[in-house]
Protein backbone atom coordinates (compact mmCIF):
# COMPACT_ATOMS: atom_id res chain seq x y z
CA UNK A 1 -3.62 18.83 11.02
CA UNK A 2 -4.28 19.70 14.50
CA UNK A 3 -6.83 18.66 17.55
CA UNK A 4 -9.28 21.56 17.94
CA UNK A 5 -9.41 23.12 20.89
CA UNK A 6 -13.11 24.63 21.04
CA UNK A 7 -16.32 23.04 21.74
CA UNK A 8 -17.34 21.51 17.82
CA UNK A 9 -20.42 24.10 17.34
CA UNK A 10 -17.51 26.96 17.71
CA UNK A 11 -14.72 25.74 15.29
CA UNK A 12 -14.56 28.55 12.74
CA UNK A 13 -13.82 26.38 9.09
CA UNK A 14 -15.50 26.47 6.02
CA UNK A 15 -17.57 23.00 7.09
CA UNK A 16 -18.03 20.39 9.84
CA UNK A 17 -17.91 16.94 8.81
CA UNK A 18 -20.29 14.55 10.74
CA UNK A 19 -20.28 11.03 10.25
CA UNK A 20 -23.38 8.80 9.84
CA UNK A 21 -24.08 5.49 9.99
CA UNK A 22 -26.33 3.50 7.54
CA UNK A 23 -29.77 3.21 8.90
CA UNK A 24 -28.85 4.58 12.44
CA UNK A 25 -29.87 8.00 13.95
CA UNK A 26 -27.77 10.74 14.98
CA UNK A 27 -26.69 10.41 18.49
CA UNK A 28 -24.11 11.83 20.99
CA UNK A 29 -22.04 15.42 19.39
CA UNK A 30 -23.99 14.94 16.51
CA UNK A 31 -27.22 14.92 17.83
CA UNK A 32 -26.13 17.86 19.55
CA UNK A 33 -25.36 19.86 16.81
CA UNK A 34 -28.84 18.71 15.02
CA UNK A 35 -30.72 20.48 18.16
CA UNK A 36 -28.85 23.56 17.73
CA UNK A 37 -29.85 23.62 14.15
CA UNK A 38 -33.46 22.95 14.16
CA UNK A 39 -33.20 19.18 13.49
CA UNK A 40 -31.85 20.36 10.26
CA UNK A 41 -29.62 17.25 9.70
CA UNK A 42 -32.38 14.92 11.36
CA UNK A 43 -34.76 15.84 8.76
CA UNK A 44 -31.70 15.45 6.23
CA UNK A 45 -31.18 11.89 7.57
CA UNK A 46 -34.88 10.82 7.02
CA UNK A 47 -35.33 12.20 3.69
CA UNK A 48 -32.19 12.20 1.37
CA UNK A 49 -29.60 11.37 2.47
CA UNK A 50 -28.93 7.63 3.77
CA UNK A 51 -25.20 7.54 5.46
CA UNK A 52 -24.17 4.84 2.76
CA UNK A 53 -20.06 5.15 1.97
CA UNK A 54 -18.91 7.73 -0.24
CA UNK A 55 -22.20 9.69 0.42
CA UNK A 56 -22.17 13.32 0.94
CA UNK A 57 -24.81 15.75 1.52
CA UNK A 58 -23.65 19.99 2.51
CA UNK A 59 -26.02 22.01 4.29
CA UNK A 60 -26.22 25.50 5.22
CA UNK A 61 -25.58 26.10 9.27
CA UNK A 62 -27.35 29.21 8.88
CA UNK A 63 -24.94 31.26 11.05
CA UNK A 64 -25.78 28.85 14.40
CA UNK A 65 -21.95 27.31 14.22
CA UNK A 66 -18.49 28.55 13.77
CA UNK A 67 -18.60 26.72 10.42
CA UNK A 68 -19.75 27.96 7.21
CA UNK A 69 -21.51 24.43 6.29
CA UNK A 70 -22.21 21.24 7.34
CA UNK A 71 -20.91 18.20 5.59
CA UNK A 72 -22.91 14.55 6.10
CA UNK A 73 -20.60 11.93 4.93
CA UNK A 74 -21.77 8.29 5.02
CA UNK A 75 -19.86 5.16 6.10
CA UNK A 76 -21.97 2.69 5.67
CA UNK A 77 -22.97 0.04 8.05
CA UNK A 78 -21.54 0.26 11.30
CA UNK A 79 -20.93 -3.81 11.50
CA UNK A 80 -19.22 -3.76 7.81
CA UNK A 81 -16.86 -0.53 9.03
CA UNK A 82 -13.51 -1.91 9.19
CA UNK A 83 -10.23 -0.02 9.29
CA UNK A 84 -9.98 -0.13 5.08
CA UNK A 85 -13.53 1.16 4.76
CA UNK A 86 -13.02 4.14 7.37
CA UNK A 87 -10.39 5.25 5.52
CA UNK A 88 -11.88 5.50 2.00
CA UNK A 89 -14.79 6.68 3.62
CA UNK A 90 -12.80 10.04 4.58
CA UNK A 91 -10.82 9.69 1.56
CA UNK A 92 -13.77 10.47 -0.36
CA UNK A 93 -15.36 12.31 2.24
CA UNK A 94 -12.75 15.13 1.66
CA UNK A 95 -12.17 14.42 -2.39
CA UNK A 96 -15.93 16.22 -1.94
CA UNK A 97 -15.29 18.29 0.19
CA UNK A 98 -12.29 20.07 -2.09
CA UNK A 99 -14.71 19.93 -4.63
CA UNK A 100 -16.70 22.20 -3.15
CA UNK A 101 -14.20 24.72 -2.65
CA UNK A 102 -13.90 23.92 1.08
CA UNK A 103 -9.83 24.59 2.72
CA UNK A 104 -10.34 24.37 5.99
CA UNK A 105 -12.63 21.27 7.28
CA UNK A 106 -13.13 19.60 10.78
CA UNK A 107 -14.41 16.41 11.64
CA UNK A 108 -16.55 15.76 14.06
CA UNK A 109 -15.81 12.60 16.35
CA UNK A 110 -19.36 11.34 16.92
CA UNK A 111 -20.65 7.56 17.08
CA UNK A 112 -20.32 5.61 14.64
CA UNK A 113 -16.23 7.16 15.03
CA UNK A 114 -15.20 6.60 18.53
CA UNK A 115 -12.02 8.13 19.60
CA UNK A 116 -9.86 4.93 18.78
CA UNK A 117 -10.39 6.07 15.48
CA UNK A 118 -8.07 8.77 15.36
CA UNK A 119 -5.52 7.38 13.19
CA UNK A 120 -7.73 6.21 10.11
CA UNK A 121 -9.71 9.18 10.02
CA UNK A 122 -6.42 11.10 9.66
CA UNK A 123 -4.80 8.62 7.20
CA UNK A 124 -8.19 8.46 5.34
CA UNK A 125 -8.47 12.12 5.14
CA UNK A 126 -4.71 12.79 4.22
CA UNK A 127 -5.08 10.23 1.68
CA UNK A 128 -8.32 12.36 0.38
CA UNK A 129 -6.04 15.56 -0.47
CA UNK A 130 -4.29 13.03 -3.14
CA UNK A 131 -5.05 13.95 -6.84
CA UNK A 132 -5.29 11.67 -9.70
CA UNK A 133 -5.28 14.44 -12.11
CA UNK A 134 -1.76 15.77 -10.94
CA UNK A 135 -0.46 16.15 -14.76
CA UNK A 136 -4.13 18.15 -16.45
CA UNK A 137 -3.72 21.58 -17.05
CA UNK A 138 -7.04 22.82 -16.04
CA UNK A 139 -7.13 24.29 -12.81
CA UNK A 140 -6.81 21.76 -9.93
CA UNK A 141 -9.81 21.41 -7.26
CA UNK A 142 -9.60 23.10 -3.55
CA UNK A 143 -6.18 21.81 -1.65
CA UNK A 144 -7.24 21.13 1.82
CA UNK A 145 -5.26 23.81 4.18
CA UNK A 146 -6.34 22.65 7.62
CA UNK A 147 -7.85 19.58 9.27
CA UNK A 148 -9.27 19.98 12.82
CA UNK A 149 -10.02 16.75 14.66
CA UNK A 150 -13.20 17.64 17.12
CA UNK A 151 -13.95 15.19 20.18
CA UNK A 152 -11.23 12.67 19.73
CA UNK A 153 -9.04 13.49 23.33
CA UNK A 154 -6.54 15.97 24.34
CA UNK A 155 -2.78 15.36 24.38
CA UNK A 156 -3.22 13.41 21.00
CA UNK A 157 -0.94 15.64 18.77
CA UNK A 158 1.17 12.78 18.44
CA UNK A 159 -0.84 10.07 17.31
CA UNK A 160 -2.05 12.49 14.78
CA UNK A 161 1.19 13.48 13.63
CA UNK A 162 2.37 10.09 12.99
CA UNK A 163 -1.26 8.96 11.26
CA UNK A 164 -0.34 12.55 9.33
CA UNK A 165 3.16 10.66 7.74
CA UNK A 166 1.40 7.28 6.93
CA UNK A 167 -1.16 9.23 4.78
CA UNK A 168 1.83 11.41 3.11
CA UNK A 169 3.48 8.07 3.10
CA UNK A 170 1.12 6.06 1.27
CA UNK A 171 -0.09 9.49 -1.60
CA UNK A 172 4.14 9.41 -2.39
CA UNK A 173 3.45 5.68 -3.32
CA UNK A 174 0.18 6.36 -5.41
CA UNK A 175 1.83 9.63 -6.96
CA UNK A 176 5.08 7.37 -7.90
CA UNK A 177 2.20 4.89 -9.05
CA UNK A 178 0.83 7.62 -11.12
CA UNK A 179 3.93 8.70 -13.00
CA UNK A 180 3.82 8.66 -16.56
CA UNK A 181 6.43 5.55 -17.43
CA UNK A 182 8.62 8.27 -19.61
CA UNK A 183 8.99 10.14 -16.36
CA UNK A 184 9.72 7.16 -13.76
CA UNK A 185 12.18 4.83 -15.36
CA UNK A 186 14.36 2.38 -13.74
CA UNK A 187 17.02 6.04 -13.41
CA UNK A 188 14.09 7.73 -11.93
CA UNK A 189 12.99 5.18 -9.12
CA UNK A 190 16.87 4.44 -8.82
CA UNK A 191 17.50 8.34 -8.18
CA UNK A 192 14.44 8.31 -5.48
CA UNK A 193 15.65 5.38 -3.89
CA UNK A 194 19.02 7.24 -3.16
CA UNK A 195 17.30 10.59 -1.72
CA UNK A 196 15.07 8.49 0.55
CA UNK A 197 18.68 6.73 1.26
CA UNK A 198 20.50 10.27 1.50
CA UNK A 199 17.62 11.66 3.85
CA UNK A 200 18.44 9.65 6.69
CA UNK A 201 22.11 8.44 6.32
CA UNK A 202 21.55 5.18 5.12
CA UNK A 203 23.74 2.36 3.71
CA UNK A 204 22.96 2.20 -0.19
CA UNK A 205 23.97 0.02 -2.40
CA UNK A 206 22.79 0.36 -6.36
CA UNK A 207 24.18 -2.63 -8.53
CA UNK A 208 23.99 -1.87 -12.29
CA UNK A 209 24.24 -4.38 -15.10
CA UNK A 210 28.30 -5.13 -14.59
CA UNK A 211 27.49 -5.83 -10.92
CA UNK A 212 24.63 -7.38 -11.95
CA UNK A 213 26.30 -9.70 -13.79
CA UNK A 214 29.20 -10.10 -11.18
CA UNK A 215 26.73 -11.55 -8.81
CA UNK A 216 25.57 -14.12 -11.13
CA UNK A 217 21.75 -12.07 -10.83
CA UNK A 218 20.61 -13.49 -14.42
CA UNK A 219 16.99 -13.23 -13.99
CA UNK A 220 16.83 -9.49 -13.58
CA UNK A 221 18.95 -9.28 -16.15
CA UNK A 222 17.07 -11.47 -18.59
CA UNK A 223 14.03 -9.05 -18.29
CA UNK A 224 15.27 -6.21 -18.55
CA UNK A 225 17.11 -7.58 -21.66
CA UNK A 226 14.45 -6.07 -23.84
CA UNK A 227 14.77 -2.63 -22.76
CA UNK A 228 17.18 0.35 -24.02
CA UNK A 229 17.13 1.20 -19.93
CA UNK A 230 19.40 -0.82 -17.94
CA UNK A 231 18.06 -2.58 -14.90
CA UNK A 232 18.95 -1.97 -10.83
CA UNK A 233 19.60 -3.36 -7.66
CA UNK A 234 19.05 -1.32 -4.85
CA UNK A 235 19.31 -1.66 -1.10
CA UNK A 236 19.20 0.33 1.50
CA UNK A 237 20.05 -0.65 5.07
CA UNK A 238 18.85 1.32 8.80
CA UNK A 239 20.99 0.22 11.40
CA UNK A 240 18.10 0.47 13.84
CA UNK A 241 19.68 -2.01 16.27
CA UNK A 242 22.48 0.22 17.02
CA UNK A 243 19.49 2.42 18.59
CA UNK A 244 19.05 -0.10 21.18
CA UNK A 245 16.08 -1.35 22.86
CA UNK A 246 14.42 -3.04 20.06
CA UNK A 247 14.58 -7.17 18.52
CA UNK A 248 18.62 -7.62 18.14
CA UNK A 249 17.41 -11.11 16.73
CA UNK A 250 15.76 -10.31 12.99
CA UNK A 251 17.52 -8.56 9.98
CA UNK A 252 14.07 -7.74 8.37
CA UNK A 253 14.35 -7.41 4.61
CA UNK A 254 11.26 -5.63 2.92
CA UNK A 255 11.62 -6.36 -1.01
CA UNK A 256 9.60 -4.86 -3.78
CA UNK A 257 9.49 -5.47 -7.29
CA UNK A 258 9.91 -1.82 -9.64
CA UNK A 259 8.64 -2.84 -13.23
CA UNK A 260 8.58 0.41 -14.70
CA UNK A 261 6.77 -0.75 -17.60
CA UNK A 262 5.67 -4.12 -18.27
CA UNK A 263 4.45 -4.95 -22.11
CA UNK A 264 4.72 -8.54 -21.27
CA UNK A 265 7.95 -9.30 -23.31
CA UNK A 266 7.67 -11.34 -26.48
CA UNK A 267 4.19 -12.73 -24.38
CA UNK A 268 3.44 -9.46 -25.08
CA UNK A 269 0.24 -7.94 -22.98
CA UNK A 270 -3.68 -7.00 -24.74
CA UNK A 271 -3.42 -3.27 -25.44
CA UNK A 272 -6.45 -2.63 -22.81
CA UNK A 273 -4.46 -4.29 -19.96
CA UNK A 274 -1.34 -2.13 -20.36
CA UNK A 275 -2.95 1.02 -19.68
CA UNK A 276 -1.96 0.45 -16.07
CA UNK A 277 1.62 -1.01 -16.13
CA UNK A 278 3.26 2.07 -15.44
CA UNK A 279 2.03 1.02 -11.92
CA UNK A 280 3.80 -2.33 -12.38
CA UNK A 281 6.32 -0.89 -9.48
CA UNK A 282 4.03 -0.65 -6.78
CA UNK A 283 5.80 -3.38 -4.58
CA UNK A 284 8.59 -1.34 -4.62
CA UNK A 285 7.48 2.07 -4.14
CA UNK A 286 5.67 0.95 -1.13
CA UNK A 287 9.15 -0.71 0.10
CA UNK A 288 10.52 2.74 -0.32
CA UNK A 289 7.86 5.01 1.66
CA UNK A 290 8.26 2.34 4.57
CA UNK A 291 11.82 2.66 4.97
CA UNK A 292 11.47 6.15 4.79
CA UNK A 293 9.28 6.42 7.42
CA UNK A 294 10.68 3.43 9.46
CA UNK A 295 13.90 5.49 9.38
CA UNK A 296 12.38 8.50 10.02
CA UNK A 297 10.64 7.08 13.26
CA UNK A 298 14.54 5.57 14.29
CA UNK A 299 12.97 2.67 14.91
CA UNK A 300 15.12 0.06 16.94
CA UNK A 301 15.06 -2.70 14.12
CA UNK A 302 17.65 -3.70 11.27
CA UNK A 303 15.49 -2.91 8.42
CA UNK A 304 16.57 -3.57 4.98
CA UNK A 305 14.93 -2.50 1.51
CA UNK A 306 15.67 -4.26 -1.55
CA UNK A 307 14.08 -3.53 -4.90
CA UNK A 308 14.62 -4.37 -8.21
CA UNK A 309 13.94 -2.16 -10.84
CA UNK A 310 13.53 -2.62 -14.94
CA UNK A 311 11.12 -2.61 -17.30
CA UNK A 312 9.93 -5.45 -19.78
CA UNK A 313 10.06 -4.50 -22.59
CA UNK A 314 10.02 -6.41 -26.07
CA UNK A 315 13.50 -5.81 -28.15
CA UNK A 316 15.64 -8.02 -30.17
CA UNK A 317 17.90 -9.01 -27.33
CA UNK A 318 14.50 -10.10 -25.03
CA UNK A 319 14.44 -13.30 -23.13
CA UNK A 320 12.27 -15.45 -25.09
CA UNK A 321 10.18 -18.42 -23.31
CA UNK A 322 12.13 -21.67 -23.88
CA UNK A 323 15.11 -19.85 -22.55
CA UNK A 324 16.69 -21.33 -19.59
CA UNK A 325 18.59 -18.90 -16.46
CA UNK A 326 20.56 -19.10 -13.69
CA UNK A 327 19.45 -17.57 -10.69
CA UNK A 328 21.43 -15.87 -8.27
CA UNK A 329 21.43 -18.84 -5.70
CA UNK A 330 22.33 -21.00 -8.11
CA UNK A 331 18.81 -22.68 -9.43
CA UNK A 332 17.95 -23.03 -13.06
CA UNK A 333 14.60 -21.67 -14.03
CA UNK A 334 12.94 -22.39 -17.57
CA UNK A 335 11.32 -19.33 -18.69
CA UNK A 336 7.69 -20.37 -19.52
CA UNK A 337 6.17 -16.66 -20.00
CA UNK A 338 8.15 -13.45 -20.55
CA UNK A 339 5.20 -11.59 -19.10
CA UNK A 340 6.15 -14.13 -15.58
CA UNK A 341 8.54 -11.46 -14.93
CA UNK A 342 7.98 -10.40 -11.33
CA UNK A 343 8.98 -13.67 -9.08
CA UNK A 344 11.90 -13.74 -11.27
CA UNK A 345 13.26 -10.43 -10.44
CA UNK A 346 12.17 -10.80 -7.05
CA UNK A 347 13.93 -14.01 -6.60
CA UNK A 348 17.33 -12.44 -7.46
CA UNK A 349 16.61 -9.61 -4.99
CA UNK A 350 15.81 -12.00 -2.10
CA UNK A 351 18.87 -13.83 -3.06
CA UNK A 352 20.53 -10.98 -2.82
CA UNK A 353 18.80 -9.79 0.75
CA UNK A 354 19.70 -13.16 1.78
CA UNK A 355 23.58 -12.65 0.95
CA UNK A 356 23.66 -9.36 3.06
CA UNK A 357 21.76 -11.22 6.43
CA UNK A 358 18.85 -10.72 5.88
CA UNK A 359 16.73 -13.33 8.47
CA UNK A 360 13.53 -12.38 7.84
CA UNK A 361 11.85 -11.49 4.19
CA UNK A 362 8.67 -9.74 3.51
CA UNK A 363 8.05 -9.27 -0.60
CA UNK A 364 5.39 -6.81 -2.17
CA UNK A 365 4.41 -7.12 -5.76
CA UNK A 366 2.08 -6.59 -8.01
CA UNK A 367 2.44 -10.00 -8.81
CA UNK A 368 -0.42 -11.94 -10.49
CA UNK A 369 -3.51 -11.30 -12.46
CA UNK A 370 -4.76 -14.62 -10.62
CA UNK A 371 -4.55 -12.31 -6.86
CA UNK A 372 -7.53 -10.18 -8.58
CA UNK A 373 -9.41 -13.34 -9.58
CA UNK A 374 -9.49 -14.66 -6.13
CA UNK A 375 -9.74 -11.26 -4.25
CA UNK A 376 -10.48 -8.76 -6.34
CA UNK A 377 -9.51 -4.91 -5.60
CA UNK A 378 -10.69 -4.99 -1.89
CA UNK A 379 -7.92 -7.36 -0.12
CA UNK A 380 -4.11 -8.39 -0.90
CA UNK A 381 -3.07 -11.68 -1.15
CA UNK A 382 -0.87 -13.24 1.12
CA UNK A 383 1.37 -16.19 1.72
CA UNK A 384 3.47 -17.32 3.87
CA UNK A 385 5.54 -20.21 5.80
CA UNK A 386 5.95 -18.87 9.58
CA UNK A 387 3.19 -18.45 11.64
CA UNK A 388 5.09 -15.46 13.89
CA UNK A 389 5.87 -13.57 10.60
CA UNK A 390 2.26 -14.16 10.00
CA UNK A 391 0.71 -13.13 12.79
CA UNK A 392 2.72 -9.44 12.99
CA UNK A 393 1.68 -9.23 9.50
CA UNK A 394 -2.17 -9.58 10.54
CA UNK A 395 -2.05 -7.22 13.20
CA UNK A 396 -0.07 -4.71 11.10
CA UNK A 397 -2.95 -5.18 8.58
CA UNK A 398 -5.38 -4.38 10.72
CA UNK A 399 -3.83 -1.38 12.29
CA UNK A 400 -3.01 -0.25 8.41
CA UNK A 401 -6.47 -0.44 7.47
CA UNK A 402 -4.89 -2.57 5.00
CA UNK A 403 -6.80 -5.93 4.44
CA UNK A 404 -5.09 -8.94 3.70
CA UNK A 405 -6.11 -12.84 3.31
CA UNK A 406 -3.61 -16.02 3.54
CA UNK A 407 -3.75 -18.55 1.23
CA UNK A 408 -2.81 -22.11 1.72
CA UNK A 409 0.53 -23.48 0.31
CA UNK A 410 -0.38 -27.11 0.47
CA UNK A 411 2.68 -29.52 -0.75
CA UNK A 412 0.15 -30.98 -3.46
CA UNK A 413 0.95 -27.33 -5.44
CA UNK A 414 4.77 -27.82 -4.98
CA UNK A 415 4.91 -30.15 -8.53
CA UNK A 416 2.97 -27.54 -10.75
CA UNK A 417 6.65 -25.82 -10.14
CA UNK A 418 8.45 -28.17 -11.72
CA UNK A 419 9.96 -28.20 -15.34
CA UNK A 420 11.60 -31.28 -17.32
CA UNK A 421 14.09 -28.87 -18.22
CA UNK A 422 15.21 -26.70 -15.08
CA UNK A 423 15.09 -26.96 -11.68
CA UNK A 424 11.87 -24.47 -12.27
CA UNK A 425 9.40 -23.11 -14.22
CA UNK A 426 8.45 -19.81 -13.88
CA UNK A 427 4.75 -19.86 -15.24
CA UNK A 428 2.26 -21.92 -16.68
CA UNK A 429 1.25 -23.70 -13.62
CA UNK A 430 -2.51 -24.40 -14.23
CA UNK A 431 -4.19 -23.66 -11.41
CA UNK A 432 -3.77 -21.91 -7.95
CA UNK A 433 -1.42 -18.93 -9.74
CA UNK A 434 -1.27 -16.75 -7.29
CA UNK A 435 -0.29 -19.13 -4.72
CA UNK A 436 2.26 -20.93 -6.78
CA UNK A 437 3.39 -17.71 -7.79
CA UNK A 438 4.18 -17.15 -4.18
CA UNK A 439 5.68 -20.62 -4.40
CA UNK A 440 8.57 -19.88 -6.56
CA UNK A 441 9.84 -17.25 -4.58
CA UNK A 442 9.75 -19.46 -1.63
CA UNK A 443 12.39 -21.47 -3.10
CA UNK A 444 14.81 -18.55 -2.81
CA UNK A 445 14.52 -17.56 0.97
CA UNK A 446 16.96 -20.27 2.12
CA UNK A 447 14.20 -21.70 4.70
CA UNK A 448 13.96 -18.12 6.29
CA UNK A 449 10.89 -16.60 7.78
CA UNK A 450 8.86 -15.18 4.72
CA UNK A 451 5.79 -13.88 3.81
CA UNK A 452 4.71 -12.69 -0.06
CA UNK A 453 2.17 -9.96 -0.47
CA UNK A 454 0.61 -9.74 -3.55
CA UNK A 455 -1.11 -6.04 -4.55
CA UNK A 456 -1.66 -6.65 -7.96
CA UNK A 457 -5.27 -5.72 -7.67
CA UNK A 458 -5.00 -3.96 -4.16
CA UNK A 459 -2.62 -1.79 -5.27
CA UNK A 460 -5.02 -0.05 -8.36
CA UNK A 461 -8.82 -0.03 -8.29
CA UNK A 462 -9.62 0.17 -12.14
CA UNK A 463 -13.59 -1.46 -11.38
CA UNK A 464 -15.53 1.65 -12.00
CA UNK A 465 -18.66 -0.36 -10.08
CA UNK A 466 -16.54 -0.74 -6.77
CA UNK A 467 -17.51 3.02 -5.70
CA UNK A 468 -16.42 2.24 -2.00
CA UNK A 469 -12.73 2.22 -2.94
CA UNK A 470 -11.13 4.92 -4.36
CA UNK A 471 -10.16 4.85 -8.32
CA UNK A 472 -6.59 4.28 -9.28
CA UNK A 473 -3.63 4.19 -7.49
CA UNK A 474 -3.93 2.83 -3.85
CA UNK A 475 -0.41 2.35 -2.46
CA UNK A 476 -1.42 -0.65 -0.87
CA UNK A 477 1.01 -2.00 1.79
CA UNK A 478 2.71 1.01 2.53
CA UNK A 479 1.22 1.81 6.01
CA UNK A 480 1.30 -1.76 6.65
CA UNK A 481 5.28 -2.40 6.35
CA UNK A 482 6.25 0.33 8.70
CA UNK A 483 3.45 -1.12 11.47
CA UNK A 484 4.95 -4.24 10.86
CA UNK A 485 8.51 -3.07 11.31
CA UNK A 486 7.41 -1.46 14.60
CA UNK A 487 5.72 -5.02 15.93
CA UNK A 488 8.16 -6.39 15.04
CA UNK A 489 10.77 -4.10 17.18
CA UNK A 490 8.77 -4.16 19.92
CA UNK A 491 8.35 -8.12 19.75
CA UNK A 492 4.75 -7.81 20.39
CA UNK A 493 2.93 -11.17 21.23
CA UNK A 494 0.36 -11.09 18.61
CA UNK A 495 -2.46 -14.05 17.90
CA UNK A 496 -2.92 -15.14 14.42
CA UNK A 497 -6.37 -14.88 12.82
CA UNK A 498 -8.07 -18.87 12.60
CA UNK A 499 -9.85 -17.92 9.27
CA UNK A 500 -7.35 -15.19 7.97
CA UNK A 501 -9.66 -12.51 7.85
CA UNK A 502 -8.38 -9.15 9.11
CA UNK A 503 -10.21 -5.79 9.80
């Protein structure tokens, strides 16, 4: 990953990628390098080849450039070309160009990319040298070797180097995703979470099921009841306010949910929608590449990851709906739906952030079937009850590249909580599901800032029609949580959206 440092038509690399727009002409570099070929891409541009996303056309550069080929890649139209579109755009853009064969690529930085878009064609094309297919024993496509950046400004190597570590960031979350469930059990995500922890010195605590039970956390343990594989508790705690010059104020606590496996418990799951609950721990694999990275960075923030890990599983000790438990902070929840299981081992782990100060909590799950309903694969769904928390959450969306969309909590939804039996209910609510969802876990913050991001369908693309966003594992909300952690440092005076919509 590196800035080239000769003129585009010279940069010696098996091909040049050039960016078009939908409908538009080739203008600025790119009409440049059309004139030294003849109108060769011109021609291409008027004939087959559109510029629509995750189009690709190669053509020969018949010995006029450094590079071997040229590669067209379209991204669409150039008013729909926000910062989650550039980035699958180049995802793809390189999944192609490994295909065919190519190591060593550069892109060109031609209208429609302006130099401000540095970072998400580096995280876009990072996030392109993924594979899905990491565990097939046929040989694996082209690995991409070197990535030149042509046109986008000199003295950049940092910016790129940092846009580098959110796309590594965010492929460790999708390859974690992507881990057969016999591999990554709740010992396997528990051993990761101490490396990340060992890696930079940080506090780590890992509660098994006698601590567990000492701290009264009943609803983790009542669903991972079912499973031969005892649950976990893990946080891990930077000190980033020891650093100095950051928010002394806010404890942040970033908490992610680490099913393992989810069959649903005894309301066990359809065969066809289990095929992806291996990637039930999403939440919390993106917790763990942001404190990695937040560490990394030394940010100037107290930064706290919590995650609780288990899987559900269906055995004859398994929490059975009608059961009643006792959450960590003391409330009573009627168990409703065994396959409900998220918000109640996220509640005990924002108890549990709560107890060690946290002041601030930010939860990531793959939550809710109802999130997918409402926003299908192309947007998370958020709630939240402080508009400050809010609004560094929108603007570390939109730097991410990684939508997201409010929801209303209106009071009305408050009684669809309620049982006749416990304080709670923990499914079953009727309507609204993903926001009540959200809901229940609001009960546990203790009136702290919070906000609940729900990846359920954000976090895995399994629509085979939805061709503009990349199939499978996503690691949604990754690159988000460590731009948030850095707003949040820097106390940056951020606006929030007025119809939740965020590029």
């Amino acid at each position: 990953m590196a800035l080239a440092d000769a003129m585009a038509e010279r940069v010696s690399v098996d091909a040049l990628a050039i960016p078009v727009a939908l409908g538009e002409p080739l203008v600025g570099p790119a009409a440049e390098i059309d004139r030294q070929l003849g109108g060769l891409l011109s021609d291409a541009v008027s004939a087959e080849f559109r510029g629509r996303i995750d189009e690709v056309l190669t053509l020969p550069s018949a010995g006029v450039l450094g590079a071997r080929r040229v590669l067209l890649y379209g991204v669409g139209k150039t008013e729909d070309l926000d910062g989650q579109r550039l980035r699958h755009a180049h995802h793809q853009m390189v999944r192609r160009a490994r295909a065919y064969g190519y190591r060593r690529l550069a892109v060109l930085c031609s209208p429609p990319l302006g130099p401000e878009h540095l970072a998400a064609v580096v995280e876009g094309s990072v996030m392109g040298s993924w594979e899905l297919r990491s565990r097939q024993t046929a040989e694996p496509i082209s690995e991409l070797e070197e990535l030149l950046l042509s046109g986008f400004g000199e003295g950049r190597d940092g910016e790129a180097i940092a846009a580098q570590e959110l796309g590594e960031a965010t492929n460790r979350v999708r390859q974690w995703q992507n881990m057969p469930p016999n591999d990554l059990t709740p010992e396997t995500l528990t051993r990761i979470a101490r490396q990340v922890g060992e890696r930079h010195g940080l506090e780590v605590d890992v509660l098994g099921p006698e601590e567990l039970q000492a701290g009264g956390f009943e609803l983790l343990l009542g669903v991972g009841a079912g499973s031969d594989l005892a649950p976990r508790l893990v946080r891990m705690q930077h000190r980033g306010a020891l650093i100095g010059g950051g928010r002394s104020d806010v404890r942040l606590a970033l908490v992610g949910k680490g099913v393992t496996f989810d069959s649903g418990g005894l309301s066990i799951k359809k065969a066809e929608q289990m095929r992806t609950m291996k990637g039930d721990m999403a939440g919390a694999a993106a917790v763990l590449a942001a404190i990695d990275v937040i560490a990394a960075r030394r940010l100037p923030l107290d930064v706290m990851a919590v995650v609780a890990i288990t899987e559900n599983m269906i055995g004859g000790s398994a929490q059975r709906p009608g059961d009643i438990v006792m959450s960590a902070n003391g409330r009573t929840v009627e168990i409703v739906d065994t396959d409900a299981e998220g918000r109640l081992i996220l509640a005990d782990a924002i108890t549990y952030a709560v107890q060690r100060g946290a002041t601030h909590v930010v939860d990531v799950a793959t939550l809710t079937g109802a999130a997918g309903i409402a926003l299908g694969h192309g947007a998370t769904l958020g709630v939240a009850n402080d508009e400050e928390l809010w609004s560094w959450i929108a603007e570390a969306a939109q730097r991410a590249g990684d939508r997201v969309w409010r929801m209303p909590t209106y009071p009305e939804y408050e009684v669809l909580l309620a049982s006749q039996v416990a304080d709670l209910r923990n499914g079953y609510y009727g309507e609204a599901g993903a926001i009540t969802a959200g809901m229940f876990l609001r009960e546990f913050v203790e009136g702290r800032p919070w906000a609940h991001l729900d990846i359920a369908a954000s976090s895995w693309n399994t629509n085979a029609e939805l061709t503009t966003i990349p199939r499978g594992p996503l690691g949604a909300g990754t690159r988000l949580l460590v731009h948030l952690a850095e707003l949040v440092a820097a106390d940056a005076p951020v606006q929030p959206s007025s119809d939740g919509t965020f590029s």
